[in-house]
N, C-alpha and C. Protein backbone atom coordinates (compact mmCIF):
# COMPACT_ATOMS: atom_id res chain seq x y z
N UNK A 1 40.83 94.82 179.99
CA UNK A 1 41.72 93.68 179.77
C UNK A 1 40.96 92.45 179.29
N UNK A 2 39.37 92.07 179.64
CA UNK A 2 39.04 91.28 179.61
C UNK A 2 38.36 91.30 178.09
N UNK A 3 38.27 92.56 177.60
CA UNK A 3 37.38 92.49 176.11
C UNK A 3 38.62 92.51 175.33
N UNK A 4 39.67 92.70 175.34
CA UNK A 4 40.98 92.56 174.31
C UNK A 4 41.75 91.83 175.10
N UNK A 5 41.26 90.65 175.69
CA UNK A 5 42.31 89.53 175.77
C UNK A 5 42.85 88.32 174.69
N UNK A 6 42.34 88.85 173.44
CA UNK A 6 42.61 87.87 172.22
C UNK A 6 43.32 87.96 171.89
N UNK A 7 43.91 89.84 172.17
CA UNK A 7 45.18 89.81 171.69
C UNK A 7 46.38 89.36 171.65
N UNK A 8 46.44 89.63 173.36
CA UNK A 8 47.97 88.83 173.46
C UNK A 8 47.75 87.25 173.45
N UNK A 9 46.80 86.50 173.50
CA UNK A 9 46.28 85.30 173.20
C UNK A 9 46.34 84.29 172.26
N UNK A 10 45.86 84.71 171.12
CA UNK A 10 46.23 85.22 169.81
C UNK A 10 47.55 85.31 168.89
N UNK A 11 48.07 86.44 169.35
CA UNK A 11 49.20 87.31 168.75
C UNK A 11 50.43 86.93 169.13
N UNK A 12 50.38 86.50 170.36
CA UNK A 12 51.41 85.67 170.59
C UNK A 12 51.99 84.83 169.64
N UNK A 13 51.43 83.88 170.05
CA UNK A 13 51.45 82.59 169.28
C UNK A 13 51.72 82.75 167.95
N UNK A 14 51.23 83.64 167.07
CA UNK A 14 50.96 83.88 165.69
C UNK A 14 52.16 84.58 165.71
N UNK A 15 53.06 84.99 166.45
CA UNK A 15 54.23 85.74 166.50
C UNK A 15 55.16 84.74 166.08
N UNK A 16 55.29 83.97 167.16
CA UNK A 16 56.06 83.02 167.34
C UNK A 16 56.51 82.05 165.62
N UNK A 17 55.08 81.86 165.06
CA UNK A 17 54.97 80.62 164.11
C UNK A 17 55.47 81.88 162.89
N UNK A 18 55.46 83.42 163.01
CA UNK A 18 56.33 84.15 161.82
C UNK A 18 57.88 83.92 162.06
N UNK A 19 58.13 84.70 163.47
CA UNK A 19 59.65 84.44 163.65
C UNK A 19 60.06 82.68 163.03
N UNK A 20 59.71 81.86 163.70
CA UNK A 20 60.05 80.43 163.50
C UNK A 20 59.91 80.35 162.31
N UNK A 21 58.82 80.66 160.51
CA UNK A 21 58.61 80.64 159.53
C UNK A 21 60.00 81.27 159.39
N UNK A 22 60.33 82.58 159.46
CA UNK A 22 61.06 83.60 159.14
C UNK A 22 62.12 82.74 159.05
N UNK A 23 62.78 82.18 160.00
CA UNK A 23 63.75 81.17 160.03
C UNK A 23 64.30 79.72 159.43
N UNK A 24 63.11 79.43 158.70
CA UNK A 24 63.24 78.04 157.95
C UNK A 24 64.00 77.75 157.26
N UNK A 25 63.51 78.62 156.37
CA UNK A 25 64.95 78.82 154.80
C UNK A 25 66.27 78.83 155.15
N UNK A 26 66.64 79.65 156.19
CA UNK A 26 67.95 79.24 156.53
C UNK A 26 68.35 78.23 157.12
N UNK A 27 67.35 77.78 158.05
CA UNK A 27 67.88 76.28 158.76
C UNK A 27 67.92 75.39 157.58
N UNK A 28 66.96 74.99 157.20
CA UNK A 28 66.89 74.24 155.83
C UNK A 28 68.07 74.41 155.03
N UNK A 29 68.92 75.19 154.10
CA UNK A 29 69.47 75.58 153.64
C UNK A 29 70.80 75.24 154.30
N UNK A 30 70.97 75.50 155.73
CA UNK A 30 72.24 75.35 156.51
C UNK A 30 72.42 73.79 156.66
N UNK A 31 71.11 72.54 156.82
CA UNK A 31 71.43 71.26 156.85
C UNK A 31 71.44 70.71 155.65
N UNK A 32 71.22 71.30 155.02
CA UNK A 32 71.30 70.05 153.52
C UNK A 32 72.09 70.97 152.10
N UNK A 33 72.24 72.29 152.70
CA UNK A 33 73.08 72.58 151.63
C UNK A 33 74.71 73.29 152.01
N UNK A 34 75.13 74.09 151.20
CA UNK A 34 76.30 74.44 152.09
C UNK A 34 76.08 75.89 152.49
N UNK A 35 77.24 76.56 153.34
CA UNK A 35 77.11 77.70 154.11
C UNK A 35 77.09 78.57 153.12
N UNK A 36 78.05 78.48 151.94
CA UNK A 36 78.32 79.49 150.94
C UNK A 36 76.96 79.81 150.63
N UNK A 37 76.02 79.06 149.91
CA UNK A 37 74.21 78.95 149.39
C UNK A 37 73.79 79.88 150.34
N UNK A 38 73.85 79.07 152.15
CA UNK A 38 72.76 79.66 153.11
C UNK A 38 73.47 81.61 152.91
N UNK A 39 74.64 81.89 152.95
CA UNK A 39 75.32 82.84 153.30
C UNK A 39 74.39 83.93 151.73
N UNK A 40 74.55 83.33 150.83
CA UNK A 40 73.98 84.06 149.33
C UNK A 40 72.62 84.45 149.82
N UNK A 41 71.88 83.13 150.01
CA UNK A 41 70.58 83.51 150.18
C UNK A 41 69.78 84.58 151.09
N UNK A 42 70.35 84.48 151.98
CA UNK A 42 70.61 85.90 153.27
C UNK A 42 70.90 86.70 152.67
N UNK A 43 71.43 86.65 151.84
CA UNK A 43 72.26 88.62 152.23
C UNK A 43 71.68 88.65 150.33
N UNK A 44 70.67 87.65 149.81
CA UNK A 44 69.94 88.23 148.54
C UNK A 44 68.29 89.05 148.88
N UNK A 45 67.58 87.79 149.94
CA UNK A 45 66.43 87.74 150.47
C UNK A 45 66.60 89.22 150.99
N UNK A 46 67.49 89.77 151.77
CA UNK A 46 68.04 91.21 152.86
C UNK A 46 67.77 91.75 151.45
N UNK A 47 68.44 92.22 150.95
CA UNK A 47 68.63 93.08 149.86
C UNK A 47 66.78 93.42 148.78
N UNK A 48 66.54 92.14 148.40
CA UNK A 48 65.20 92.05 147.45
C UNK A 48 64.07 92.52 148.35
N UNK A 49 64.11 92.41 149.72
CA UNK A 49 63.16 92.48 151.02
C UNK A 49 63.15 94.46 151.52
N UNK A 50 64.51 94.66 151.11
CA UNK A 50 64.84 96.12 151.47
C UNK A 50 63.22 97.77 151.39
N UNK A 51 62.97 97.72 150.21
CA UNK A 51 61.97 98.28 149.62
C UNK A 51 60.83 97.98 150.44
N UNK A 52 60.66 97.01 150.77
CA UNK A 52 59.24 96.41 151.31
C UNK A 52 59.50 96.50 152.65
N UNK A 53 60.79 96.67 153.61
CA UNK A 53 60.71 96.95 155.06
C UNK A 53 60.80 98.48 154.99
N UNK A 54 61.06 99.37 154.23
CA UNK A 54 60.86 100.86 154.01
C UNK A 54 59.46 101.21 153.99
N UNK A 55 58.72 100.77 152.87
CA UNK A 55 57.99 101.61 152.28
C UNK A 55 55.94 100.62 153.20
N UNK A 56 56.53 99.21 153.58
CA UNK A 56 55.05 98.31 154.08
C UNK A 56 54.31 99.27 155.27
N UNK A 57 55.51 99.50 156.37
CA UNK A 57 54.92 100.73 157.16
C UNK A 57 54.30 101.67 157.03
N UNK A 58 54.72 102.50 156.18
CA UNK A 58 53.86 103.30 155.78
C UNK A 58 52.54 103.40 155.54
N UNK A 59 53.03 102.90 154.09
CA UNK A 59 51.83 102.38 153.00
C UNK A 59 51.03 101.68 154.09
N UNK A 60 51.38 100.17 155.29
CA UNK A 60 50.25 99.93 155.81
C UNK A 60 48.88 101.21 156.93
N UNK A 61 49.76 102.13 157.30
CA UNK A 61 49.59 103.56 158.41
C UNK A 61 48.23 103.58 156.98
N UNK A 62 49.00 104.30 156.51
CA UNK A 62 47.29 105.17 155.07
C UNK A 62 46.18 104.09 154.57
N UNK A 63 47.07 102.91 154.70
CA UNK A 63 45.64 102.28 154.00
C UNK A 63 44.97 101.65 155.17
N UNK A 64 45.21 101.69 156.36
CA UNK A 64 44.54 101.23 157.80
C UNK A 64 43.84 101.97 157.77
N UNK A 65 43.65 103.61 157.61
CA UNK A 65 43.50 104.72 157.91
C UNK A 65 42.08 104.80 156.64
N UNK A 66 42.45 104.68 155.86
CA UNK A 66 41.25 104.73 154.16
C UNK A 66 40.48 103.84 154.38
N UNK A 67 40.87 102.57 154.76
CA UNK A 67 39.59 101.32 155.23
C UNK A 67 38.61 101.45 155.84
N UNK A 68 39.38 102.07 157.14
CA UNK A 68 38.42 102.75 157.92
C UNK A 68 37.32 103.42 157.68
N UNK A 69 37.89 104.81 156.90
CA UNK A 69 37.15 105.52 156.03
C UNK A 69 36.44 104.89 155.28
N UNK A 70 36.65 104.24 154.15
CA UNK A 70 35.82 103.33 153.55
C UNK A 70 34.67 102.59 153.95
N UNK A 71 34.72 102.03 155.27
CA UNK A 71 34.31 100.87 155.68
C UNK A 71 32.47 101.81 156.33
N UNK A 72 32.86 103.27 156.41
CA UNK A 72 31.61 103.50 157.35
C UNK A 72 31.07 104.92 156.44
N UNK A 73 31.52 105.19 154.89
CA UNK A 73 31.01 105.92 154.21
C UNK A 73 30.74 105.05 152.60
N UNK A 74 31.45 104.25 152.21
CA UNK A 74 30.77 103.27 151.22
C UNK A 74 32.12 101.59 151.47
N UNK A 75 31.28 101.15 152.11
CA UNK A 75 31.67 99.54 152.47
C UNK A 75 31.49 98.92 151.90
N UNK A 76 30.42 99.15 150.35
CA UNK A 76 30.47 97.82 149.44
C UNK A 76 32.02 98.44 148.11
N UNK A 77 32.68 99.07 148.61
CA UNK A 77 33.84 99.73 147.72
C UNK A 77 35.34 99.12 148.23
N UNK A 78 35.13 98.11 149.66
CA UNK A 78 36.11 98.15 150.41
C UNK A 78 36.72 97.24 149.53
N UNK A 79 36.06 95.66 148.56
CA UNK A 79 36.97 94.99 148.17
C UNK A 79 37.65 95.16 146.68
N UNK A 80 37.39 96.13 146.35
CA UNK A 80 37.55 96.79 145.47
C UNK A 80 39.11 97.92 145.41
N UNK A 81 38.59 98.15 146.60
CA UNK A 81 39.97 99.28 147.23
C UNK A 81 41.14 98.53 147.36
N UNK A 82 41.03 97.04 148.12
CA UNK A 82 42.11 96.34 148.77
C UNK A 82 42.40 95.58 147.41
N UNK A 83 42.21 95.23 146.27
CA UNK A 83 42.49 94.55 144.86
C UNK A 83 43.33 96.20 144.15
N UNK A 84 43.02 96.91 144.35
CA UNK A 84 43.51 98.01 143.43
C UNK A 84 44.75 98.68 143.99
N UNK A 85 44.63 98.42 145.50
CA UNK A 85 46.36 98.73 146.33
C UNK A 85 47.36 97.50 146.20
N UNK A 86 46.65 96.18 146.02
CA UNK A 86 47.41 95.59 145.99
C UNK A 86 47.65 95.33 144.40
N UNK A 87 47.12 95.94 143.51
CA UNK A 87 47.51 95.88 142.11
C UNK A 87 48.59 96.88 141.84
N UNK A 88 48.40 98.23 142.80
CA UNK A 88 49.76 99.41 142.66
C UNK A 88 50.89 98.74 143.34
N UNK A 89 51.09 97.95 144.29
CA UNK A 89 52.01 98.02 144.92
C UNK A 89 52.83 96.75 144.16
N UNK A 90 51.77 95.82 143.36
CA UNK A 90 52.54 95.06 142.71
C UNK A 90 53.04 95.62 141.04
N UNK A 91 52.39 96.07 140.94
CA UNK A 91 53.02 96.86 139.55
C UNK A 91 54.32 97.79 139.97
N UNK A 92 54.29 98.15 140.97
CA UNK A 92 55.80 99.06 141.84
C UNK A 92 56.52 98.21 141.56
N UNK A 93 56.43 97.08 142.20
CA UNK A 93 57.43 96.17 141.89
C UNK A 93 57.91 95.46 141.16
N UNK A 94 57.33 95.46 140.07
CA UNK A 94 57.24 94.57 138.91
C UNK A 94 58.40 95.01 138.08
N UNK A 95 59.08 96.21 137.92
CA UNK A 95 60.00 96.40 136.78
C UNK A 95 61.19 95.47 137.33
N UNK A 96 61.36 95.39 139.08
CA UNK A 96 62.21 94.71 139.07
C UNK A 96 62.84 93.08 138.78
N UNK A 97 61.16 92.92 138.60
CA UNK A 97 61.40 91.40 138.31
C UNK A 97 62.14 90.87 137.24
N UNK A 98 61.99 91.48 136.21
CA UNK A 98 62.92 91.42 134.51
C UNK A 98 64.20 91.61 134.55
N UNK A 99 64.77 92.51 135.45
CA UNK A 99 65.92 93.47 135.54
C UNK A 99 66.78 92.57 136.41
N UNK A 100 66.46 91.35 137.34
CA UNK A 100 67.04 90.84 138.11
C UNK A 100 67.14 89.20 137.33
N UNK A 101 66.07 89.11 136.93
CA UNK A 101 65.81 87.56 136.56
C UNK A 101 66.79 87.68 134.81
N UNK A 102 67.19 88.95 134.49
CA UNK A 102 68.07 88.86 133.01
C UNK A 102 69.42 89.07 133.52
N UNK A 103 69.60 90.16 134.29
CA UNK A 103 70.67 90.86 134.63
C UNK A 103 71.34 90.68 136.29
N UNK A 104 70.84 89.93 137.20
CA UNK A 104 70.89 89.84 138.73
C UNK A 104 72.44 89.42 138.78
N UNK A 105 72.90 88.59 137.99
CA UNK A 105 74.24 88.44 138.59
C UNK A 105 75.74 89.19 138.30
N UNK A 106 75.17 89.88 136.87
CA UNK A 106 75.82 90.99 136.65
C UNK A 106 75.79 92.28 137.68
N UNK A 107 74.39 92.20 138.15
CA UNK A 107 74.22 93.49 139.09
C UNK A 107 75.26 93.24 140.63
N UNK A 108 74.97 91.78 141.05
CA UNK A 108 75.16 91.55 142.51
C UNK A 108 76.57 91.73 142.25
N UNK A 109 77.54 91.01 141.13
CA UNK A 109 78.68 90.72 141.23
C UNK A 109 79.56 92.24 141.28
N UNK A 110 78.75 93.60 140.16
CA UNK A 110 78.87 94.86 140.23
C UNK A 110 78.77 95.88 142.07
N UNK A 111 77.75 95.49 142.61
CA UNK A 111 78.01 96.25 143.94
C UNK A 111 78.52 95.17 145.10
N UNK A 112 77.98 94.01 145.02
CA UNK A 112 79.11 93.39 146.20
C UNK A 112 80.30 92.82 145.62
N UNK A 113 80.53 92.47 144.35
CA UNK A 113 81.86 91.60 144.40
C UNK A 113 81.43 90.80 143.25
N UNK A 114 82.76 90.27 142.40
CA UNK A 114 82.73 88.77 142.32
C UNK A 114 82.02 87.73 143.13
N UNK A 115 82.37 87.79 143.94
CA UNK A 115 82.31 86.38 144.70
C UNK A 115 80.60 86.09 145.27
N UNK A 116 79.89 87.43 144.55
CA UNK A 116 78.72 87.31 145.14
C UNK A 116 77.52 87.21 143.74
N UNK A 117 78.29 86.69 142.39
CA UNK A 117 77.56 86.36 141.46
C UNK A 117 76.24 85.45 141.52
N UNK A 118 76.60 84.51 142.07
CA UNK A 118 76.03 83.46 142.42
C UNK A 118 74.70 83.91 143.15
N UNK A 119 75.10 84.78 143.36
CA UNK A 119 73.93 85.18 144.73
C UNK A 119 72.79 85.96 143.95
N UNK A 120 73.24 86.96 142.71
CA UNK A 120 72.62 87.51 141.57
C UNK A 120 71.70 86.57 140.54
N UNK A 121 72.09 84.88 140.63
CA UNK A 121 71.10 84.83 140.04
C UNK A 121 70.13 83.64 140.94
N UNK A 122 70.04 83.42 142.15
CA UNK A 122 69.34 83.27 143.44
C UNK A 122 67.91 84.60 143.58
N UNK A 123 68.65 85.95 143.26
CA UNK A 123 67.87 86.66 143.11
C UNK A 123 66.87 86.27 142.03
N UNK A 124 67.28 85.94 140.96
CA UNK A 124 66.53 85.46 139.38
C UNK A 124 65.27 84.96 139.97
N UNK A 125 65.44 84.19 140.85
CA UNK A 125 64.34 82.82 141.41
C UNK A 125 63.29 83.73 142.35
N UNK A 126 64.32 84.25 143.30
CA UNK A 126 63.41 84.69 144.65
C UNK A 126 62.82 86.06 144.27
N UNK A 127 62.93 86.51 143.21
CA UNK A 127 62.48 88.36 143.35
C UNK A 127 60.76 88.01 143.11
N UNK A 128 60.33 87.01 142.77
CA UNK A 128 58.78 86.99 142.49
C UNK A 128 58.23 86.72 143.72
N UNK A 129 59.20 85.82 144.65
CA UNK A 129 58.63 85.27 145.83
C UNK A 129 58.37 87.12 146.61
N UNK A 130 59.11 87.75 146.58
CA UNK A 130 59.46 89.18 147.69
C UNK A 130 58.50 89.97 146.73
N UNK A 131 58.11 89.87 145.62
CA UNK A 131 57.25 90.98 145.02
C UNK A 131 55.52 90.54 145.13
N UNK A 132 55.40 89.15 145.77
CA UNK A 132 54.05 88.82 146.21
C UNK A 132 54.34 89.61 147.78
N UNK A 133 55.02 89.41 148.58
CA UNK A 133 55.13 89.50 149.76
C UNK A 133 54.97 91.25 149.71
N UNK A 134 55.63 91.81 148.96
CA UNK A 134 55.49 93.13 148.80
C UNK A 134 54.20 93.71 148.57
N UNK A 135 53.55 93.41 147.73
CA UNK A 135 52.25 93.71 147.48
C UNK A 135 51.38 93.44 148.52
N UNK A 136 51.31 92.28 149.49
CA UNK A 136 50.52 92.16 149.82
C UNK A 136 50.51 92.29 151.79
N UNK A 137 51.72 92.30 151.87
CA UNK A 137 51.87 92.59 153.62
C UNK A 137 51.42 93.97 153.88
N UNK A 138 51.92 95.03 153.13
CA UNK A 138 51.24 96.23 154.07
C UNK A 138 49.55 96.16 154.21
N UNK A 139 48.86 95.31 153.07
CA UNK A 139 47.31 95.08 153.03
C UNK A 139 46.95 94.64 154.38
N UNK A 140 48.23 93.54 155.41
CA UNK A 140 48.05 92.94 156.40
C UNK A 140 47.32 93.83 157.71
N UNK A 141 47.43 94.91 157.78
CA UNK A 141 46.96 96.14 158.51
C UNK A 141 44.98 95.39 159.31
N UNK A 142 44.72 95.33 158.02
CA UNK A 142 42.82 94.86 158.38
C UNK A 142 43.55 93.59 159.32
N UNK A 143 44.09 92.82 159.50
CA UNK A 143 44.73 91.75 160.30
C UNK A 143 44.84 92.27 161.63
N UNK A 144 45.03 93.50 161.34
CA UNK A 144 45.06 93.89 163.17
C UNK A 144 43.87 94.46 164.03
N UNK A 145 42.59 94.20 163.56
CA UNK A 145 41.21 94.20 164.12
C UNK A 145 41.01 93.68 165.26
N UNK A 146 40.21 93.65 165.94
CA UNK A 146 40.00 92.95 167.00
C UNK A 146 39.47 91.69 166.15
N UNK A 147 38.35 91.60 165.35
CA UNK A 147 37.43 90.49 165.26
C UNK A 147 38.07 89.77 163.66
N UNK A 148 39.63 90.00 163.50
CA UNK A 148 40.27 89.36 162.52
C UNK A 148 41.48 88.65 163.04
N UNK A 149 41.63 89.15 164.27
CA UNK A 149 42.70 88.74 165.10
C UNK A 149 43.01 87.07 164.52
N UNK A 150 42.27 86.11 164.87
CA UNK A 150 41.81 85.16 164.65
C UNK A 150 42.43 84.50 163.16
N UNK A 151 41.38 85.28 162.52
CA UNK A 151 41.57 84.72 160.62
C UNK A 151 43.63 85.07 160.78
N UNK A 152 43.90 85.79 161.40
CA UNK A 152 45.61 86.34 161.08
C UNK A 152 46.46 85.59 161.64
N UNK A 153 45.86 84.92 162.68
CA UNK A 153 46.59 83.43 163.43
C UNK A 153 46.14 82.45 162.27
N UNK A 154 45.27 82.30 162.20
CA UNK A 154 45.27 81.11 161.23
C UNK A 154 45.91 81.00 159.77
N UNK A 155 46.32 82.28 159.28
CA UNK A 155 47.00 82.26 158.52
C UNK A 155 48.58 81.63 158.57
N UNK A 156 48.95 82.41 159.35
CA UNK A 156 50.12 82.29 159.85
C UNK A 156 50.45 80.48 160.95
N UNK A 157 49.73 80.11 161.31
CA UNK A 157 49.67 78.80 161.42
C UNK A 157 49.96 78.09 159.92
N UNK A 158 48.89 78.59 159.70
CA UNK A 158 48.55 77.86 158.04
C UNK A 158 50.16 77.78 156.89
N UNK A 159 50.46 78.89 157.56
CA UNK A 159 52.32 79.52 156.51
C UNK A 159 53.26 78.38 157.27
N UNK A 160 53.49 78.00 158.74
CA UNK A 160 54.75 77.37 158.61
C UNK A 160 53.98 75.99 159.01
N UNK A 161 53.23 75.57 159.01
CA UNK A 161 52.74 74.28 158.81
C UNK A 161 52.35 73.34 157.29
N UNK A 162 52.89 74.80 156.44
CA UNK A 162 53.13 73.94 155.18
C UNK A 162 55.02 74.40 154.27
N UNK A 163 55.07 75.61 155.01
CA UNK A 163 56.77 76.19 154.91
C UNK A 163 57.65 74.74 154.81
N UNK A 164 57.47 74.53 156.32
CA UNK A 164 58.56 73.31 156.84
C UNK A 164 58.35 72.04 156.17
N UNK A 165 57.05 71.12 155.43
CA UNK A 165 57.40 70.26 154.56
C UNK A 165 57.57 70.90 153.50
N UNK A 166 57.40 71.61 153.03
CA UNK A 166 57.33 71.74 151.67
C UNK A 166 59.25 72.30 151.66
N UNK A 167 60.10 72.64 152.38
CA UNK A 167 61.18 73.32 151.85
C UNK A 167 61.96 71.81 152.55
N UNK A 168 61.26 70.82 153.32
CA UNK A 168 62.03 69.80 153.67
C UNK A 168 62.06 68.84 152.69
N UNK A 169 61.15 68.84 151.87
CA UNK A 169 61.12 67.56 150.70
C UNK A 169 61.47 68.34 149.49
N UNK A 170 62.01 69.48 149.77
CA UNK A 170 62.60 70.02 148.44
C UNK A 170 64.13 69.90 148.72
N UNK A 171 64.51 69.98 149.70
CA UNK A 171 66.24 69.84 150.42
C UNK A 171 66.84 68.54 149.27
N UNK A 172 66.29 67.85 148.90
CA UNK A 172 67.14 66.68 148.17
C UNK A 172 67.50 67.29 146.69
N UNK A 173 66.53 68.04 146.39
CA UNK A 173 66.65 69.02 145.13
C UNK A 173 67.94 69.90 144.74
N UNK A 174 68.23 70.13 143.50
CA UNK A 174 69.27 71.05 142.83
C UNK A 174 68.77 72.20 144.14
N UNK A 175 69.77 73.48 143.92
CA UNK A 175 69.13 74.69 144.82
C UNK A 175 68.40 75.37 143.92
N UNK A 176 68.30 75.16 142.15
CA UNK A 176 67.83 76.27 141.75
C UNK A 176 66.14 75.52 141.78
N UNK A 177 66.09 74.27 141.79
CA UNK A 177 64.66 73.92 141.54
C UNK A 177 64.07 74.35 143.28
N UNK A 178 65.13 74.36 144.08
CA UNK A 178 64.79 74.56 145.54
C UNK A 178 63.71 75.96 145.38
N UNK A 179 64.80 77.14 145.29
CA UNK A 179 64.25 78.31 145.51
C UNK A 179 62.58 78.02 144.51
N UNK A 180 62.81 77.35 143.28
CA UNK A 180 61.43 77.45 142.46
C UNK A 180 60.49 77.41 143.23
N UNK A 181 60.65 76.15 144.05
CA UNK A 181 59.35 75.95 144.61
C UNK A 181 59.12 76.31 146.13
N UNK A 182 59.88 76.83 146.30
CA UNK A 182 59.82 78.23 147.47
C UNK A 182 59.02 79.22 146.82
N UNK A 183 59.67 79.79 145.67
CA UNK A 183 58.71 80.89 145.32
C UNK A 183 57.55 80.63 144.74
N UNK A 184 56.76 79.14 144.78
CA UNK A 184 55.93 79.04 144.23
C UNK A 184 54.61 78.68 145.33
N UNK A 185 55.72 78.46 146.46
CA UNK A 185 54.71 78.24 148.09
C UNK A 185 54.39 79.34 148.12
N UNK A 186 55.54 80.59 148.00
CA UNK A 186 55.35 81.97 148.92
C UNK A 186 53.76 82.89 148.18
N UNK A 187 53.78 82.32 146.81
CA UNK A 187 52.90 82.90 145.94
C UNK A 187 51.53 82.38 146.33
N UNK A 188 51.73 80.76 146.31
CA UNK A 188 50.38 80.62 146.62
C UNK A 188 49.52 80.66 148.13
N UNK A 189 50.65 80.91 148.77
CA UNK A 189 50.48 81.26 150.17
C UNK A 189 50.02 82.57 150.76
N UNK A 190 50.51 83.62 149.83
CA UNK A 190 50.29 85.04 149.99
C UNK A 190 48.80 85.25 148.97
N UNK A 191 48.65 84.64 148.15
CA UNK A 191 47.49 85.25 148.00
C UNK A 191 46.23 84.32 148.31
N UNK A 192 46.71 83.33 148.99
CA UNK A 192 45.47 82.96 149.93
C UNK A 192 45.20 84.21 151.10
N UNK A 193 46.61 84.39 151.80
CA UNK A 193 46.48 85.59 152.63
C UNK A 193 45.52 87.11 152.22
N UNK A 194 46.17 87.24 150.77
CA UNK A 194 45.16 87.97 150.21
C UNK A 194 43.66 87.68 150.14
N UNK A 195 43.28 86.98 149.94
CA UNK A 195 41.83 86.51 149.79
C UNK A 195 41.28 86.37 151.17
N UNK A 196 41.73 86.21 152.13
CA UNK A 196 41.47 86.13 153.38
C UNK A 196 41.55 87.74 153.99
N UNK A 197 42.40 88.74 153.65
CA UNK A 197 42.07 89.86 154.05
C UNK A 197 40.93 90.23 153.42
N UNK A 198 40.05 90.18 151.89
CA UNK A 198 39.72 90.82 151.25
C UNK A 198 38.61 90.46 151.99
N UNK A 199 38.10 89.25 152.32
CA UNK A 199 36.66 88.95 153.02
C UNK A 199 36.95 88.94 154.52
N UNK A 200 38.26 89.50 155.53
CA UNK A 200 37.99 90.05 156.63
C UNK A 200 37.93 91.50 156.51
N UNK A 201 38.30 92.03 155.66
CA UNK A 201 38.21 93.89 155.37
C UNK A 201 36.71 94.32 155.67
N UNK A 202 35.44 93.33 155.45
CA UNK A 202 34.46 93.63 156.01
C UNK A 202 33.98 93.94 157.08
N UNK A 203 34.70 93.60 158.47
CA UNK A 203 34.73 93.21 159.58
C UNK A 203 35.36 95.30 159.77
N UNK A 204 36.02 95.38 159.32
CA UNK A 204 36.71 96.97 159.24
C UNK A 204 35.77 98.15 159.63
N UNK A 205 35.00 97.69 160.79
CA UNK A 205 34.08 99.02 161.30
C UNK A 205 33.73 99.50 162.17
């Protein structure tokens, strides 16, 4: 208990500041814009997010598993490995980005409705924000080390201690310049995350 007490220490906390992150956009969204917006944005984010709560599990299980491997038969290959999974998993995702940002409100209004056009081209904005997030969360795996524990709190500190101004001084904004610069936090936010796994992946042994 006493040599893995960082965890729940740690992990806690770093729990807490995802759920509470997780939650912003909609609070935000619910005080300064209207329900119809917050109601789109939910049930677009659900939908664009779908793929990536399927397939991050996994994909994170094998590449926890190869790091490993990596890390104690050729370790100067590891940052190399973690740039080239996260180059497949973003190229996976990539056809959808065109297909939504030309066509999203034709699509949304086709399987949910009319009334959910609006919400199709919300997607337009946010599918880049969910295709960084895609690529790069199942990488999150090296995050669950003992001696990265740490760098993965500070990330995640680091995410809603700039989430909450940055989507609060955008609230006065149109919604479409809103989501812009949402998806332009989530980008540069995730691949700091990236860069921060790539030089804790060393630690992987």
């Amino acid at each position: 208990m006493l040599e893995y007490k960082k965890f729940p220490q740690y992990s806690i906390f770093g729990s807490l500041c995802d759920t509470a992150a997780a939650q912003m956009p909609v609070f935000i969204l619910t005080r300064f814009y209207s329900h119809t917006i917050t109601g789109m944005f939910s049930l677009t984010f659900r939908v664009l997010n779908l793929p990536a709560i399927i397939i991050s599990a996994a994909v994170g299980q094998v590449f926890f598993q190869k790091i490993v491997e990596i890390s104690h038969t050729a370790p100067e290959k590891l940052n190399k490995y973690i740039i080239k999974t996260f180059i497949i998993l973003f190229l996976t995702y990539l056809p959808i980005i065109p297909i939504l940002f030309i066509w999203g409100d034709d699509l949304f209004a086709f399987v949910f409705g009319e009334q959910w056009r609006e919400a199709g081209v919300y997607a337009g904005y946010l599918v880049i924000a969910v295709a960084i997030r895609f690529a790069v969360s199942p990488l999150s795996t090296v995050m669950g080390l003992e001696k990265n524990v740490k760098t993965g709190v500070f990330w995640q500190v680091l995410y809603i201690c700039t989430i909450i101004p940055t989507l609060y001084f955008s609230s006065s904004l149109s919604i479409q310049e809103f989501f812009i610069i949402f998806t332009i936090h989530e980008v540069i936010l995730y691949f700091i995350y990236l860069a921060l796994i790539i030089k804790s992946s060393r630690t992987a042994t």
